[in-house]
C-alpha atoms as a PDB file:
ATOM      1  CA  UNK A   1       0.000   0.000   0.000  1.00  0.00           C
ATOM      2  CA  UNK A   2       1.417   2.805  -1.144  1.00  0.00           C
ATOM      3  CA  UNK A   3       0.691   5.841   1.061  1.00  0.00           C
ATOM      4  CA  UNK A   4       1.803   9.879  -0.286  1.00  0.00           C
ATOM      5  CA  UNK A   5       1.824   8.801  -3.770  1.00  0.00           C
ATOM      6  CA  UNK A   6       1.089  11.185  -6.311  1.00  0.00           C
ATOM      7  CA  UNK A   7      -2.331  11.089  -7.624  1.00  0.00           C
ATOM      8  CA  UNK A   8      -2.368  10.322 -11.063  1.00  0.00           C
ATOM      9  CA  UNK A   9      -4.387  12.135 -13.912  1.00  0.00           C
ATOM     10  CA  UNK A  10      -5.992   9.296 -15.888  1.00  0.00           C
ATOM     11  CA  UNK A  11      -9.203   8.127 -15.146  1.00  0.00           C
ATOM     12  CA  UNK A  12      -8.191   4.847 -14.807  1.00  0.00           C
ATOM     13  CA  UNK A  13      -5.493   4.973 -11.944  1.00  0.00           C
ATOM     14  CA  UNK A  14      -7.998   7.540 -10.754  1.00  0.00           C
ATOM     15  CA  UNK A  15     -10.900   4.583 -10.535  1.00  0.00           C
ATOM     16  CA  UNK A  16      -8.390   2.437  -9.437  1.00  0.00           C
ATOM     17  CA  UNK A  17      -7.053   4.294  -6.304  1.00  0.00           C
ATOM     18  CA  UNK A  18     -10.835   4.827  -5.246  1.00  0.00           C
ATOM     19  CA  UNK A  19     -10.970   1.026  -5.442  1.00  0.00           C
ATOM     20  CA  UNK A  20      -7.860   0.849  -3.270  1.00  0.00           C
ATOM     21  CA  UNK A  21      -9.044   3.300  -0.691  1.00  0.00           C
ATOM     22  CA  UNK A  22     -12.309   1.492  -0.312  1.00  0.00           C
ATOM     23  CA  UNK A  23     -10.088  -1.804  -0.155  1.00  0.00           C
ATOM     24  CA  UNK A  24      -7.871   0.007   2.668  1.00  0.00           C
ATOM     25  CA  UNK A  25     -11.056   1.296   4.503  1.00  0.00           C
ATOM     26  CA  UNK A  26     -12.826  -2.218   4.385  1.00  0.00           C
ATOM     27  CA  UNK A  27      -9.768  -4.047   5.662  1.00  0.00           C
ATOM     28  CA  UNK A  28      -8.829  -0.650   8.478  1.00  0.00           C
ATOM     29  CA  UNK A  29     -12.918  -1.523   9.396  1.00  0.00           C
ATOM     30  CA  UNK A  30     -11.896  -4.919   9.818  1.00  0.00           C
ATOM     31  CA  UNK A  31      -8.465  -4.569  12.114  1.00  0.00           C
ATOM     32  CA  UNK A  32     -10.663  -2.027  13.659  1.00  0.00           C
ATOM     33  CA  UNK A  33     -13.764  -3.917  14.802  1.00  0.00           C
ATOM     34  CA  UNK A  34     -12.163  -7.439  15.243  1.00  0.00           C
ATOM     35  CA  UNK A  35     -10.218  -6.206  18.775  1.00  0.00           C
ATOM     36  CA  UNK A  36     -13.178  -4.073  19.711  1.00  0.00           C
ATOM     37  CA  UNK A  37     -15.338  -6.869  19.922  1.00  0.00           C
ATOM     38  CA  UNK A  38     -13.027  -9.407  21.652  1.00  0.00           C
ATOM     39  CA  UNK A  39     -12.575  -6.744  23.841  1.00  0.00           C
ATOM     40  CA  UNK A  40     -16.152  -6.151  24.593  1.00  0.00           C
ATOM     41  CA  UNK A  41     -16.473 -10.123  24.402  1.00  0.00           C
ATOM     42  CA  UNK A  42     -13.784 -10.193  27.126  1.00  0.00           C
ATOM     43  CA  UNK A  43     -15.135  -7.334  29.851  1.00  0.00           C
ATOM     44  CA  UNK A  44     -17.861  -9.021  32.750  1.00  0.00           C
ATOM     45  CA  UNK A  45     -21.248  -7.738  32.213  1.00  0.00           C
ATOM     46  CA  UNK A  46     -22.528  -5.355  34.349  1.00  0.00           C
END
């Protein structure tokens, strides 16, 4: 993942680095969710 790369003009890369931010998001969604519910898994009910 290539991160402070110039954005390039052509539609193409242009479609293509929307498709690798949404790819980035999905997976950041992922890393982020995954340990918050363990974590909630893990704490005694109240």
């Amino acid at each position: 993942m290539r991160v402070g790369a110039p954005l390039p003009q052509s539609s193409h890369h242009r479609e293509t680095a929307v498709e690798t931010a949404l790819d980035s998001v999905a997976f950041l969604r992922r890393s982020v969710h995954a340990p918050a519910r363990s974590n909630h898994e893990q704490r005694p009910e109240r």
